[in-house]
PDB file of N, CA and C in Angstrom:
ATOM      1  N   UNK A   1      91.574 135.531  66.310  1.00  0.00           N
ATOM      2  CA  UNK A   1      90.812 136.175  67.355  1.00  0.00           C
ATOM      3  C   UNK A   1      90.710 135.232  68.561  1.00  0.00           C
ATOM      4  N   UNK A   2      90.849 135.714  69.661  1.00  0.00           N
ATOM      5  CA  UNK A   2      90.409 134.916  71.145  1.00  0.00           C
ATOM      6  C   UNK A   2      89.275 134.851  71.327  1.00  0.00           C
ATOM      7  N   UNK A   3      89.731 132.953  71.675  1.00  0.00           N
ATOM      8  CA  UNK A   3      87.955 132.762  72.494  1.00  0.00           C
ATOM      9  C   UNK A   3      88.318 132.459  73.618  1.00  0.00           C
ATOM     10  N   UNK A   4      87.013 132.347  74.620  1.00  0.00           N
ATOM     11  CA  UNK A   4      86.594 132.542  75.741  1.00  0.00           C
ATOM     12  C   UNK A   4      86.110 131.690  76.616  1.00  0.00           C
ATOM     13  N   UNK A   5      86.132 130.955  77.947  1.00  0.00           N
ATOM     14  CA  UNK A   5      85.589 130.344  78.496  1.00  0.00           C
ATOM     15  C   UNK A   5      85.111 131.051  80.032  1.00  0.00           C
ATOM     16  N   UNK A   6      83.703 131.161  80.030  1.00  0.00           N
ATOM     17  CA  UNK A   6      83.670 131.486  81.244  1.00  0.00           C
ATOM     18  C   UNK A   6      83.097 130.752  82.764  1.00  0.00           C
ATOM     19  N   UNK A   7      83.955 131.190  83.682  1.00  0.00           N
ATOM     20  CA  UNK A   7      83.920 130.826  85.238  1.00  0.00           C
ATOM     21  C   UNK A   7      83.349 131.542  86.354  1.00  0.00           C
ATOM     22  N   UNK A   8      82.193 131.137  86.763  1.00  0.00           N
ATOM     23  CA  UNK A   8      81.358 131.777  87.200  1.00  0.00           C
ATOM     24  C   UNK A   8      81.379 131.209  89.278  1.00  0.00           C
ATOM     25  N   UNK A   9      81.253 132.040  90.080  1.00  0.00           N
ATOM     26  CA  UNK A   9      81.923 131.362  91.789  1.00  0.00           C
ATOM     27  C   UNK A   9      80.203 131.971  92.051  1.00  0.00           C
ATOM     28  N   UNK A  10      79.506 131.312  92.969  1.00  0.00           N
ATOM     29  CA  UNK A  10      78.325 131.758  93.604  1.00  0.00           C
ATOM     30  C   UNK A  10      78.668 131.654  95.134  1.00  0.00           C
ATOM     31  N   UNK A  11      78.804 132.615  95.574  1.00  0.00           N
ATOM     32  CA  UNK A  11      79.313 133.631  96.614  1.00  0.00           C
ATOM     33  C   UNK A  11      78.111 133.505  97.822  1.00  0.00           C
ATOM     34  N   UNK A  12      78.381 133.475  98.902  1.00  0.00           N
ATOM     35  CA  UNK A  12      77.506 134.352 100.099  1.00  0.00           C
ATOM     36  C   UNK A  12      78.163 135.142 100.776  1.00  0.00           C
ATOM     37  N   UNK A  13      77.821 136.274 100.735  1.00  0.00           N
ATOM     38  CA  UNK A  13      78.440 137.606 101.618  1.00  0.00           C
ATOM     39  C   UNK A  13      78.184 138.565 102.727  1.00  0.00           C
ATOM     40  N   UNK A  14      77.822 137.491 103.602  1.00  0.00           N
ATOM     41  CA  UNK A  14      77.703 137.614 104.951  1.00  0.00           C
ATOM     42  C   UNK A  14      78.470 138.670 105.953  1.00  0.00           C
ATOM     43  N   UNK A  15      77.877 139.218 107.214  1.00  0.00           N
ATOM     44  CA  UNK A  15      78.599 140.025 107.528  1.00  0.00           C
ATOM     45  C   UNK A  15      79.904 139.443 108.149  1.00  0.00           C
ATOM     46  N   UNK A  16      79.417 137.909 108.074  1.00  0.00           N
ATOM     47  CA  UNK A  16      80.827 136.777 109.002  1.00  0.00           C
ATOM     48  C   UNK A  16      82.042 136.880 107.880  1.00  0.00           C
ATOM     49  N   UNK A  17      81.800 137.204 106.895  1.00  0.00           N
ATOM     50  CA  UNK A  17      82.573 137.031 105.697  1.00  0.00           C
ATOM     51  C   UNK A  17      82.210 136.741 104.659  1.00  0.00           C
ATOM     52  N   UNK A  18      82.971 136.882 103.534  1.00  0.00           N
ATOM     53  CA  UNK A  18      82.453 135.847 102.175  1.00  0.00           C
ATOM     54  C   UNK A  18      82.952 134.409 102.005  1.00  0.00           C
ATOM     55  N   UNK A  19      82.267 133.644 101.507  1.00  0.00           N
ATOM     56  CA  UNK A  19      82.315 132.386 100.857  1.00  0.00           C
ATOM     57  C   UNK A  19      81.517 131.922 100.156  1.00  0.00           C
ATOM     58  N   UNK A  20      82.770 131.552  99.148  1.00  0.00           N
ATOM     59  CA  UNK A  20      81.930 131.050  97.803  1.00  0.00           C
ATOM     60  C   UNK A  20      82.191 129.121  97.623  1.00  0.00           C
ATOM     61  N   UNK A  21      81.678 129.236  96.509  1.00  0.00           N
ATOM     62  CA  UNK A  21      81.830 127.586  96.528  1.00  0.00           C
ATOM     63  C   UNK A  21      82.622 127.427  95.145  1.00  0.00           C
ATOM     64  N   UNK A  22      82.981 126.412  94.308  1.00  0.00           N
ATOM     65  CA  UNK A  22      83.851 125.963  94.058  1.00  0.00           C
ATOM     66  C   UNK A  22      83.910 126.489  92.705  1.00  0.00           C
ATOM     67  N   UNK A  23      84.401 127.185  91.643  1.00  0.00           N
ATOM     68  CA  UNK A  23      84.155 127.502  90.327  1.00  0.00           C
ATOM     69  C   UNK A  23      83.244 126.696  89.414  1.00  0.00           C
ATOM     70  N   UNK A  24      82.260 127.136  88.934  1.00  0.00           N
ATOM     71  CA  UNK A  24      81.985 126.265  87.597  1.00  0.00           C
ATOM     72  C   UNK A  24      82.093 127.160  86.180  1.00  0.00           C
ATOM     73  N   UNK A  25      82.560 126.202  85.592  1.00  0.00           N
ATOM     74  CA  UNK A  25      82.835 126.814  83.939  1.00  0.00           C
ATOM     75  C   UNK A  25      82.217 126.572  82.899  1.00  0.00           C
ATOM     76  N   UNK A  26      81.245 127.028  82.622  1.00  0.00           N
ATOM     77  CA  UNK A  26      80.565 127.214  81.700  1.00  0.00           C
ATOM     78  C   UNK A  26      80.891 126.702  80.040  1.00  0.00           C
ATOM     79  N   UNK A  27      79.936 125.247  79.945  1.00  0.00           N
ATOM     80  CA  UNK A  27      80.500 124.454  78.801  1.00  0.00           C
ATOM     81  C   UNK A  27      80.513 125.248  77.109  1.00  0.00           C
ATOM     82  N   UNK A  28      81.007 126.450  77.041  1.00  0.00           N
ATOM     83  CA  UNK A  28      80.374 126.984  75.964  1.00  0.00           C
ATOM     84  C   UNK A  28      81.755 128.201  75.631  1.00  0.00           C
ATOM     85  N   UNK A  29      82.078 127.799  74.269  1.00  0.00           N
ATOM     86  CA  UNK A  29      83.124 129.065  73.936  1.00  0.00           C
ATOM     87  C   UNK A  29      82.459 130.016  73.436  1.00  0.00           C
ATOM     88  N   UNK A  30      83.179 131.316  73.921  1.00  0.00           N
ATOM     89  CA  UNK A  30      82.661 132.938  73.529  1.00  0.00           C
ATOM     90  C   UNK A  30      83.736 133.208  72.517  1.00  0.00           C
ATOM     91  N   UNK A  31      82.855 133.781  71.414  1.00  0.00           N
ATOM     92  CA  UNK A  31      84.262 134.547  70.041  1.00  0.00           C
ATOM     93  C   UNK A  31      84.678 135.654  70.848  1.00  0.00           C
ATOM     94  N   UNK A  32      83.957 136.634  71.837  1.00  0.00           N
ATOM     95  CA  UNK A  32      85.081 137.725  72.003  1.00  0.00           C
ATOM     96  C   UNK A  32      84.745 137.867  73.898  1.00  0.00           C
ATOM     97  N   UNK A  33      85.262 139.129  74.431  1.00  0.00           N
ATOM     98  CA  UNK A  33      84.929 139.202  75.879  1.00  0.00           C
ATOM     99  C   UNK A  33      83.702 139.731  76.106  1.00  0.00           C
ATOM    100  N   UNK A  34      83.318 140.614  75.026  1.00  0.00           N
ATOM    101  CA  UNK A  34      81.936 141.047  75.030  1.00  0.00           C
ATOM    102  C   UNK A  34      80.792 140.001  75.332  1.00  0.00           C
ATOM    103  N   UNK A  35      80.607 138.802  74.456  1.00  0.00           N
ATOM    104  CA  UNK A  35      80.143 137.851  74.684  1.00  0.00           C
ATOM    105  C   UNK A  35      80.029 137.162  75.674  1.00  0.00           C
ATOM    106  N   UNK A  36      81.240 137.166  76.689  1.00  0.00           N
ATOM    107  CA  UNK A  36      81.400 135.857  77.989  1.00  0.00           C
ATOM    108  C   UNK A  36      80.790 136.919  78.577  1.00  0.00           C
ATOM    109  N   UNK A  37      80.920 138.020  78.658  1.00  0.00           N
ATOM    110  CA  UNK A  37      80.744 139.088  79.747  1.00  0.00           C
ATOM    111  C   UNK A  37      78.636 139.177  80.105  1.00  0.00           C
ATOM    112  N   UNK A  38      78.527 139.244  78.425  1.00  0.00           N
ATOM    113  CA  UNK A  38      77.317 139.105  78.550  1.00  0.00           C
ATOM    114  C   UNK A  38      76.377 137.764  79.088  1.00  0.00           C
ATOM    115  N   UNK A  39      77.211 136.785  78.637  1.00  0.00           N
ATOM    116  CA  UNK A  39      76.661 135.306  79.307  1.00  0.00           C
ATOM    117  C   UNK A  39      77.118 135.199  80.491  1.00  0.00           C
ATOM    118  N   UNK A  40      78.219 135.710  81.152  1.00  0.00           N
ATOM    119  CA  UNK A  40      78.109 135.925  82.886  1.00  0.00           C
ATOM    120  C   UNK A  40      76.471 136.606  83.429  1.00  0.00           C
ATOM    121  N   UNK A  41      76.091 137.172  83.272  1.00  0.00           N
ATOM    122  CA  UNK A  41      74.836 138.115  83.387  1.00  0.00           C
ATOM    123  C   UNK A  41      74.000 137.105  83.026  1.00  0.00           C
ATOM    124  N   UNK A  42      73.421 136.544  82.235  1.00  0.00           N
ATOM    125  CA  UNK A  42      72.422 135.622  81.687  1.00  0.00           C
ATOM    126  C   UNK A  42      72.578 134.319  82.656  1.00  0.00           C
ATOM    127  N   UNK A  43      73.755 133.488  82.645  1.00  0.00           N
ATOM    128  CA  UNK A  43      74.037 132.501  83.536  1.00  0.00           C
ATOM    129  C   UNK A  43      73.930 132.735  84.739  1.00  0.00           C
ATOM    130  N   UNK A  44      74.369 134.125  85.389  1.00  0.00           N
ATOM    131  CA  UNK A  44      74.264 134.600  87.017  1.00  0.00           C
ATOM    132  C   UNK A  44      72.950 134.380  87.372  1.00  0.00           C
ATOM    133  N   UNK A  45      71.614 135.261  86.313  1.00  0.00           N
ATOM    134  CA  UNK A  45      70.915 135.149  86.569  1.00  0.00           C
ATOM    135  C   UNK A  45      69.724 134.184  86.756  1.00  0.00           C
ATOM    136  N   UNK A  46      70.424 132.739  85.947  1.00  0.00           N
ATOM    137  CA  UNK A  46      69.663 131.752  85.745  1.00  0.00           C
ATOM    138  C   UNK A  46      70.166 131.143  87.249  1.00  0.00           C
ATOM    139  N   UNK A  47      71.456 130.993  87.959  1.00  0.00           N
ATOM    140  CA  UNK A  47      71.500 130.121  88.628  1.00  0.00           C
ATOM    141  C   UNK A  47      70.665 130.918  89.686  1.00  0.00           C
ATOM    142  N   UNK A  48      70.762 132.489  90.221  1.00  0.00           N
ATOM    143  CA  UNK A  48      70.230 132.911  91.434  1.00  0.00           C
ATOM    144  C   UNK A  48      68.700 132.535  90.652  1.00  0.00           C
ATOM    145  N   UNK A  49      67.873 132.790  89.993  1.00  0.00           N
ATOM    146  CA  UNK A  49      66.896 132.272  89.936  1.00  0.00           C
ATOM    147  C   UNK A  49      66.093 130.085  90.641  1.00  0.00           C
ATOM    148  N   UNK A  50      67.264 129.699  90.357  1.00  0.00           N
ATOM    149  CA  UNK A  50      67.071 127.815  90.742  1.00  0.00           C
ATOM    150  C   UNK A  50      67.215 128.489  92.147  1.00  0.00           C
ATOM    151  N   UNK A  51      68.074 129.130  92.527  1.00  0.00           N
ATOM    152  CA  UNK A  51      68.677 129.168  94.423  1.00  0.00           C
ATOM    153  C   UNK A  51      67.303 129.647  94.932  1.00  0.00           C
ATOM    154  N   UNK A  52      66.507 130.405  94.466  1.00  0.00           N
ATOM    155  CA  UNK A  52      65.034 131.179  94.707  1.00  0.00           C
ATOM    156  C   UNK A  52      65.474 132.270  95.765  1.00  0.00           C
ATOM    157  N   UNK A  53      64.283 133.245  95.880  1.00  0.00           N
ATOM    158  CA  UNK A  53      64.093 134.425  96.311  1.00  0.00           C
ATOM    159  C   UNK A  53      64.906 134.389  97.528  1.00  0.00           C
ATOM    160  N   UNK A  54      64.138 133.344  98.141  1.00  0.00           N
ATOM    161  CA  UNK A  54      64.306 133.196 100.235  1.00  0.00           C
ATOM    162  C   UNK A  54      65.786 132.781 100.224  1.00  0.00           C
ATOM    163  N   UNK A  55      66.120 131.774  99.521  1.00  0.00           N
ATOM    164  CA  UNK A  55      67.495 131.164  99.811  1.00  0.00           C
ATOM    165  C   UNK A  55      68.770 132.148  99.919  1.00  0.00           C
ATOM    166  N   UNK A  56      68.645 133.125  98.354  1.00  0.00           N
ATOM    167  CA  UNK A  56      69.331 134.507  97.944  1.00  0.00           C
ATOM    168  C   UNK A  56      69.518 135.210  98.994  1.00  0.00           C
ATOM    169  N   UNK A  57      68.346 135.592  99.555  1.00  0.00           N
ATOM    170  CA  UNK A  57      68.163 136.721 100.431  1.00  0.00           C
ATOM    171  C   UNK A  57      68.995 135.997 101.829  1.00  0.00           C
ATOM    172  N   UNK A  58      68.140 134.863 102.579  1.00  0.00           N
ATOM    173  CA  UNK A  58      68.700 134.637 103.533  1.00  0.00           C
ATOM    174  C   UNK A  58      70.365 134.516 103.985  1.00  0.00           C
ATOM    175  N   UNK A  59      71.004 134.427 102.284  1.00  0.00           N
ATOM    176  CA  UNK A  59      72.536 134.077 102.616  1.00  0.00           C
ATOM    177  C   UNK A  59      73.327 134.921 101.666  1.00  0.00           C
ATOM    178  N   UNK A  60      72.533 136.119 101.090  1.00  0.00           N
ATOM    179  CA  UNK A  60      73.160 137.044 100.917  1.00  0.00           C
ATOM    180  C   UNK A  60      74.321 136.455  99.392  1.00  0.00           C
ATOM    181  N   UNK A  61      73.293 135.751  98.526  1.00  0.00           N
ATOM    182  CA  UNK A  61      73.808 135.163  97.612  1.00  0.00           C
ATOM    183  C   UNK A  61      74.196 135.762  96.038  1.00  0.00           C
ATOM    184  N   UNK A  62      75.520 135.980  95.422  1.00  0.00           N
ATOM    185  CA  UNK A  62      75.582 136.316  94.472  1.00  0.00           C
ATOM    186  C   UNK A  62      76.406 136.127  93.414  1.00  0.00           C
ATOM    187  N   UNK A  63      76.972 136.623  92.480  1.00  0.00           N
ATOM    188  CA  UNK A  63      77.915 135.829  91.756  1.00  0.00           C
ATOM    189  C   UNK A  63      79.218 136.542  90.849  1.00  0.00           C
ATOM    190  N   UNK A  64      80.296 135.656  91.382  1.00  0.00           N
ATOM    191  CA  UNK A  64      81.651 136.578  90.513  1.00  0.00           C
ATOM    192  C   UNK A  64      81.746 135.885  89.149  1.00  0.00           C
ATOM    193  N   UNK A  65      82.253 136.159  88.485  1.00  0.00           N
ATOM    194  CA  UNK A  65      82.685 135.966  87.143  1.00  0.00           C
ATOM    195  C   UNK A  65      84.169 136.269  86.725  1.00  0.00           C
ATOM    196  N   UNK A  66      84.669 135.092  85.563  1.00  0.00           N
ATOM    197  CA  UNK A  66      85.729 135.272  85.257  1.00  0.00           C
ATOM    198  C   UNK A  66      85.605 135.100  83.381  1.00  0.00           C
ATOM    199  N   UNK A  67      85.845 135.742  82.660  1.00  0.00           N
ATOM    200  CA  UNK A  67      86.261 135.102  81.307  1.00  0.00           C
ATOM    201  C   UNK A  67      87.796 134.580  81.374  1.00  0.00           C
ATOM    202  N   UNK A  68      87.803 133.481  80.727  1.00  0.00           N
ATOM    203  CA  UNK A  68      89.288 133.140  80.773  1.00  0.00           C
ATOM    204  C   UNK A  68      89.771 132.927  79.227  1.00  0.00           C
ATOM    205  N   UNK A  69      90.642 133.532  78.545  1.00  0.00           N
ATOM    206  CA  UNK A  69      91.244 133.616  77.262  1.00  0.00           C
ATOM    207  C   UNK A  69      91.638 131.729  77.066  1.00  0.00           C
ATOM    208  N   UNK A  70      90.760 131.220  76.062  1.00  0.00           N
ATOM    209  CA  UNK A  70      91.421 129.793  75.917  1.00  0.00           C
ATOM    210  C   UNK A  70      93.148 129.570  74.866  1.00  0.00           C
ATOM    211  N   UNK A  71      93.354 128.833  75.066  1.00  0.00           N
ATOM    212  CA  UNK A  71      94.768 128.670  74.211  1.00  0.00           C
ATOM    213  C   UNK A  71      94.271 128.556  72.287  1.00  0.00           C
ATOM    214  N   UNK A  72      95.125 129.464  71.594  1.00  0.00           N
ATOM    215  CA  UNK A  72      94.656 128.905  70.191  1.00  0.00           C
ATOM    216  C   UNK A  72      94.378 127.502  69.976  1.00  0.00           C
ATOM    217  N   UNK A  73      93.414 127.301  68.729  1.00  0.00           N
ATOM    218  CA  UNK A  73      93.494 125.965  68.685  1.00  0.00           C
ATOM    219  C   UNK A  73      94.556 125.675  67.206  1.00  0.00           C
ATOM    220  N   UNK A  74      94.709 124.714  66.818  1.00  0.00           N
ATOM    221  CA  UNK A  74      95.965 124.652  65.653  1.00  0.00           C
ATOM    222  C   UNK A  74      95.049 124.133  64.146  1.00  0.00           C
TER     223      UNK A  74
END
């Protein structure tokens, strides 16, 4: 079965454009996609929570997600 690592980009989406900042990947393997998918959501919401209300709002802050399939291990 595939596991999972997920990569999470925190975005501002401005009417100037978007920009995000640099990937971070989340130190933690998922047994399936269900799992990363769900810890994208849990992690999104922990980091916009540290950024706080005003910061979010003022820069229009939010977050993409990636699961990435890791290589078997042997």
């Amino acid at each position: 079965m595939a596991k999972f690592t997920l990569i999470i980009w925190v975005c501002s989406f401005l009417e100037t454009g978007t920009t995000c900042l640099p990937p971070v990947e989340i130190k933690k393997v998922y047994n399936n996609w269900y799992e990363c998918s769900r810890g994208a959501h849990k992690e999104s919401a922990l980091i916009l929570s540290k950024l706080g209300y005003k910061y979010v709002n003022k820069h229009h802050i939010a977050t993409k997600y990636g699961c990435q399939e890791l290589p078997p291990t042997i």
